[in-house]
C-alpha atoms as a PDB file:
ATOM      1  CA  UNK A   1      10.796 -66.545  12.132  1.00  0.00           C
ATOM      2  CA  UNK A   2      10.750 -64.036  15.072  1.00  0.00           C
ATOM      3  CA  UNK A   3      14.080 -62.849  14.269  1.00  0.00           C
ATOM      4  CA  UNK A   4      13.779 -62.085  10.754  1.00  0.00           C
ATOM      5  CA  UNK A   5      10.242 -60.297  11.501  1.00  0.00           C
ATOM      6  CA  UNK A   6      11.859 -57.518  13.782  1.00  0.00           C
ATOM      7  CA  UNK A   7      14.733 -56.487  10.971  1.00  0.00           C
ATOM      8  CA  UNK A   8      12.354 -56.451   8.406  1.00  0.00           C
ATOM      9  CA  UNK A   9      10.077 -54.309  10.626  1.00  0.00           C
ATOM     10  CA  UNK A  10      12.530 -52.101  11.340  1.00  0.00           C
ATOM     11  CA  UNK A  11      13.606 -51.464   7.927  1.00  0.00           C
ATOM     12  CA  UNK A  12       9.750 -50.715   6.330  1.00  0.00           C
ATOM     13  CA  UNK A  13       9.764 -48.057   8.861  1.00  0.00           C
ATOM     14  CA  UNK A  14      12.444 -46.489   8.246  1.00  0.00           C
ATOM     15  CA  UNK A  15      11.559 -46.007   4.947  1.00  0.00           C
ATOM     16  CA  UNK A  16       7.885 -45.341   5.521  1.00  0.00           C
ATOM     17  CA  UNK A  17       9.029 -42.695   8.111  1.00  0.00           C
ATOM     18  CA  UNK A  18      11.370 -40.998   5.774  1.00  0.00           C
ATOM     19  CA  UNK A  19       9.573 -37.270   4.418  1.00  0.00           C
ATOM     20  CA  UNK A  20      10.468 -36.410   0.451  1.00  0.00           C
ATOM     21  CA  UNK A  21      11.057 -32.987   0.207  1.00  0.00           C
ATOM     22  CA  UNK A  22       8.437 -31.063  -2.276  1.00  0.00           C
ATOM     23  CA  UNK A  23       9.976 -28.127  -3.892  1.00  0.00           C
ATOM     24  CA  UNK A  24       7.779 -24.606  -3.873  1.00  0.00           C
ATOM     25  CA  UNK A  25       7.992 -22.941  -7.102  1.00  0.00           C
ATOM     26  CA  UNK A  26       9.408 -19.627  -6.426  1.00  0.00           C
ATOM     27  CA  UNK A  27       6.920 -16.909  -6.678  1.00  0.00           C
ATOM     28  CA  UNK A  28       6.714 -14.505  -9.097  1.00  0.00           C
ATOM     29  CA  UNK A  29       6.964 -10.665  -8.205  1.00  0.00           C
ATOM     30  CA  UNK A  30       4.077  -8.769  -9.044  1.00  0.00           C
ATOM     31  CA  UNK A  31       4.076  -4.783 -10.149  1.00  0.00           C
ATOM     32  CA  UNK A  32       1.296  -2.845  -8.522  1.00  0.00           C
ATOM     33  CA  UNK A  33       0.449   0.503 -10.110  1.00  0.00           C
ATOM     34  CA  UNK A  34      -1.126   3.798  -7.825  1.00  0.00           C
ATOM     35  CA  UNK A  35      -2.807   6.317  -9.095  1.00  0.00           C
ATOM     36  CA  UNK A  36      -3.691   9.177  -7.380  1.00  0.00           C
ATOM     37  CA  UNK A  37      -6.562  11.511  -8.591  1.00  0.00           C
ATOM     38  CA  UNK A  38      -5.570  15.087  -6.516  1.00  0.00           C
ATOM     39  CA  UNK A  39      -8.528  17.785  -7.190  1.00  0.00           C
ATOM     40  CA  UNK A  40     -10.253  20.389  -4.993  1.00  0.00           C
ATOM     41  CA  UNK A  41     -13.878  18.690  -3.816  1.00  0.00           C
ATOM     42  CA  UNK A  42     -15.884  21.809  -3.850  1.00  0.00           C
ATOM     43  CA  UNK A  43     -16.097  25.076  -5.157  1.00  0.00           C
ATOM     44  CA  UNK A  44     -13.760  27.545  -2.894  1.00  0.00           C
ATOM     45  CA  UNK A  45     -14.537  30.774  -4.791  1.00  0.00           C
ATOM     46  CA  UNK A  46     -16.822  31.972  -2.473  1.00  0.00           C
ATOM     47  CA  UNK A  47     -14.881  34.744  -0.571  1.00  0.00           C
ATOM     48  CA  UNK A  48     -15.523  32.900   2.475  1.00  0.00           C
ATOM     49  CA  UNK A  49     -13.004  30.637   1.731  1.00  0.00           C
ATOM     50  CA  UNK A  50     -10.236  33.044   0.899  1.00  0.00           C
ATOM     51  CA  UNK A  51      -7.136  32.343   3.148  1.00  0.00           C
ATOM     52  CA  UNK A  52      -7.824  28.679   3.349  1.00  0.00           C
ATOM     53  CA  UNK A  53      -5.332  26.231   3.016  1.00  0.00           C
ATOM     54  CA  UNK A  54      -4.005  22.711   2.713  1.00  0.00           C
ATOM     55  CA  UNK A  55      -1.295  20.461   2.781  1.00  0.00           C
ATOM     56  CA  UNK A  56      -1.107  16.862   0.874  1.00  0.00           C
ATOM     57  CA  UNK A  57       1.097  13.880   1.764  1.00  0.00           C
ATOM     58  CA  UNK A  58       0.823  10.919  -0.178  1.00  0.00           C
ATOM     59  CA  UNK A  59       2.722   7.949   0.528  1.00  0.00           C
ATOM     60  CA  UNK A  60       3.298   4.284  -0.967  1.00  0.00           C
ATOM     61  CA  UNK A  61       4.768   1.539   0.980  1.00  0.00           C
ATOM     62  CA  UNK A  62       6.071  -2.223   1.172  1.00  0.00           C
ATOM     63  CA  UNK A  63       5.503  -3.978   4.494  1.00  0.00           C
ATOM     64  CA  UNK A  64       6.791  -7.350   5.020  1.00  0.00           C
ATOM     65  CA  UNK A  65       4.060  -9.623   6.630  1.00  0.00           C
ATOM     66  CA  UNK A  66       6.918 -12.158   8.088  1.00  0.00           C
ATOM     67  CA  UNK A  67       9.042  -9.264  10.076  1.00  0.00           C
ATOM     68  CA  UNK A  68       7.126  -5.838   9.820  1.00  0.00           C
ATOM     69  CA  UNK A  69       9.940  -4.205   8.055  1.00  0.00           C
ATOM     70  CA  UNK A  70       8.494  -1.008   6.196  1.00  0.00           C
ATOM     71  CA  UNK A  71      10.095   0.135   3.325  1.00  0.00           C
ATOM     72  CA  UNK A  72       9.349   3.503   1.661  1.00  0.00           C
ATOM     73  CA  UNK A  73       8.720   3.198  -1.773  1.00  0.00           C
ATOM     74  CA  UNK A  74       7.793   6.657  -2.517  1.00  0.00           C
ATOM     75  CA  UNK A  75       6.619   9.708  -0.972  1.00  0.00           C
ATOM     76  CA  UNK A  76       5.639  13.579  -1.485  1.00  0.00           C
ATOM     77  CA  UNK A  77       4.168  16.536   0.386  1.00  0.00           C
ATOM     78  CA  UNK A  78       2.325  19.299  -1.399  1.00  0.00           C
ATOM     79  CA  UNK A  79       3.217  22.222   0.564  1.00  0.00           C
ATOM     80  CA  UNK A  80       0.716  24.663   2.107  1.00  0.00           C
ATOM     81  CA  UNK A  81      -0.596  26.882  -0.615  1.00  0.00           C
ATOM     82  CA  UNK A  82      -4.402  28.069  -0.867  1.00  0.00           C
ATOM     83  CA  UNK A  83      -6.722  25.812  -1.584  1.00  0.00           C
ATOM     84  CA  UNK A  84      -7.770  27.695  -4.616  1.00  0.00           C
ATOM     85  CA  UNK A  85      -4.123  26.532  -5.918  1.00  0.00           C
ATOM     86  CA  UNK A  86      -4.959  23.118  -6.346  1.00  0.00           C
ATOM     87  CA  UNK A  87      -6.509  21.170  -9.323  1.00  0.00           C
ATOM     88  CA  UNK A  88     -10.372  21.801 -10.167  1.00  0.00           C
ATOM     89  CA  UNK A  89     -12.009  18.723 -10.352  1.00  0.00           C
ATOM     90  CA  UNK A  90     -12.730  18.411 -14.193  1.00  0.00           C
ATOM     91  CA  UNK A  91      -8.666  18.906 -14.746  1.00  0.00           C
ATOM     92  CA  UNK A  92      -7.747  16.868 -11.772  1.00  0.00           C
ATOM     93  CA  UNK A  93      -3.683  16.299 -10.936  1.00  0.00           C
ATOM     94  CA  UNK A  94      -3.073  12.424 -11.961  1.00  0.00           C
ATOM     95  CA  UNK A  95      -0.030  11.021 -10.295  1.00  0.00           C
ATOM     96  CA  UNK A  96       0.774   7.231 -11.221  1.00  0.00           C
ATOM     97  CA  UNK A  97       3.514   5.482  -9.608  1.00  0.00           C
ATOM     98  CA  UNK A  98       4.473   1.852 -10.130  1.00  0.00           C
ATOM     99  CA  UNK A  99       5.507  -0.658  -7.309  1.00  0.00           C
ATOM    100  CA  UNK A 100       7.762  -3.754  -8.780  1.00  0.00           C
ATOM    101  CA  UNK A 101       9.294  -6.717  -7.455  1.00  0.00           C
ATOM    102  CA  UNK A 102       6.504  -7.227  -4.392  1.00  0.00           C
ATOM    103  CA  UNK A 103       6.270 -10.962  -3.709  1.00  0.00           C
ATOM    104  CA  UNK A 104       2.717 -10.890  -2.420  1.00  0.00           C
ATOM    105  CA  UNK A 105       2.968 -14.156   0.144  1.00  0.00           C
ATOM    106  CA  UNK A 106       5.260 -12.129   2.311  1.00  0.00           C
ATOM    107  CA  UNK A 107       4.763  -8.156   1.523  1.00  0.00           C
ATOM    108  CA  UNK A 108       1.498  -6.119   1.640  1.00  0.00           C
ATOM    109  CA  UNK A 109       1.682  -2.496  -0.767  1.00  0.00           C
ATOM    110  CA  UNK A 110      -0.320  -0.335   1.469  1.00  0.00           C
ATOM    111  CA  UNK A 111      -0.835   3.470   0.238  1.00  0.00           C
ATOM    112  CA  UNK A 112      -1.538   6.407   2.474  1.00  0.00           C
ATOM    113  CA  UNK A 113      -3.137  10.387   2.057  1.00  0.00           C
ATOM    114  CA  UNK A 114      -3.103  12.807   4.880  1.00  0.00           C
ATOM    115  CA  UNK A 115      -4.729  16.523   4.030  1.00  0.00           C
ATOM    116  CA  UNK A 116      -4.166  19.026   6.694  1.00  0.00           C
ATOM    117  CA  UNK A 117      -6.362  22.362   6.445  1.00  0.00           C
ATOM    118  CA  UNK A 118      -5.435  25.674   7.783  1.00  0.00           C
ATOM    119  CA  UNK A 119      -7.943  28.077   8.350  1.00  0.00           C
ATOM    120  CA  UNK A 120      -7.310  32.445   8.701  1.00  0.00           C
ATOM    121  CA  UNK A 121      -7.623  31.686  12.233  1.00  0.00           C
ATOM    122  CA  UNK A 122      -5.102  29.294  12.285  1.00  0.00           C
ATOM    123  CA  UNK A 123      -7.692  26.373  13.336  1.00  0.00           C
ATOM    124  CA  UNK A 124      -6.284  23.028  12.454  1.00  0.00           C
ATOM    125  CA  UNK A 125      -8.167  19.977  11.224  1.00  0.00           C
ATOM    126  CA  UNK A 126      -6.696  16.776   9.305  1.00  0.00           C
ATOM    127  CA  UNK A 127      -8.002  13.969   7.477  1.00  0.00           C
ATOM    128  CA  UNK A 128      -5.864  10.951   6.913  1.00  0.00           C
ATOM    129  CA  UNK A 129      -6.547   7.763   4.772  1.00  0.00           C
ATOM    130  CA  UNK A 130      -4.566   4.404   4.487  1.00  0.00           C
ATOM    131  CA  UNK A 131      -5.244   1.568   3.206  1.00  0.00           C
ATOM    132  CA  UNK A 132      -3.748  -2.186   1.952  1.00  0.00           C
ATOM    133  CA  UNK A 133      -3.688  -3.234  -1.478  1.00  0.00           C
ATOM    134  CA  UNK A 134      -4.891  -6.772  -1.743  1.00  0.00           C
ATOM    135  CA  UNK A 135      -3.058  -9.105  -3.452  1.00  0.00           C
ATOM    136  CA  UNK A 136      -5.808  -9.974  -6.223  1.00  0.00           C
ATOM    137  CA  UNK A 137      -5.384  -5.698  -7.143  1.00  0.00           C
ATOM    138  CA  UNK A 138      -3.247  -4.669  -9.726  1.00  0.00           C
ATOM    139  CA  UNK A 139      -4.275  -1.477 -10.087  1.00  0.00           C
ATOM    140  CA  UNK A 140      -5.380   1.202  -7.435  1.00  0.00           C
ATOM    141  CA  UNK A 141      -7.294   4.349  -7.500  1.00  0.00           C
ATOM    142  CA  UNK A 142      -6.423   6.870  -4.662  1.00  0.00           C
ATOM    143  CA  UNK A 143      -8.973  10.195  -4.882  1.00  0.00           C
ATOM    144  CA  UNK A 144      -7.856  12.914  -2.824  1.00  0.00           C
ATOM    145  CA  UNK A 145     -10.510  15.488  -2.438  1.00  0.00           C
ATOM    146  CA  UNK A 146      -9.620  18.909  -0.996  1.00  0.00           C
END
């Protein structure tokens, strides 16, 4: 009886050992849509603020979470012009761009803004924004306020 035991054994674990493959489903690629709302923040017709000016960069990104690849998706630079050149704020500059085919498991959208001011004097200052878009976002709003 001792000799059939140890085949038998042998055999129920090889099958319990054996691992079934499960199949994923593949995922679907999402579109993300960006929006950015360009407008000046204040008023700049005060004569103090003749001679002041700005620069906008916007960017859009994908980043691959499993290798940190970084793929521009799109990207422009407003040159510097006066501020009074941009939008006013109740006929802001809308620019909407869409981002297809991002498989959100391995790739994070992430969208940037950097506005660079140039005063008379030639005194620098900067202020830069960028942020992810989460997976559960569709849509985002990006306001850049001179």
């Amino acid at each position: 009886m001792f000799k059939r035991t140890i085949p038998v054994l042998t055999i129920i674990a090889l099958f319990c050992s054996c691992e079934k493959d499960t199949i994923q489903p593949a995922e679907i690629p999402a579109t993300k849509a960006v929006t950015f709302t360009i407008a000046q923040g204040s008023d700049y017709s005060l004569p103090i603020y003749i001679g002041l000016q700005a620069e906008v960069k916007l960017s859009i990104v994908k980043e691959s979470i499993v290798n940190v690849n970084v793929t521009a998706v799109w990207d422009t630079t407003f040159s510097l012009r006066s501020i009074r050149d941009y939008a006013v704020s109740t006929n802001p500059l809308i620019i909407t761009k869409q981002v297809s085919g991002v498989l959100q498991s391995k790739e994070a959208v992430r969208v940037s803004r950097v506005i660079r001011y140039v005063t008379p004097q030639n005194q620098i200052s900067q202020d830069a924004l960028g942020e992810s878009i989460t997976p559960s976002v569709t849509v985002k709003q990006v306001l850049v306020s001179l």
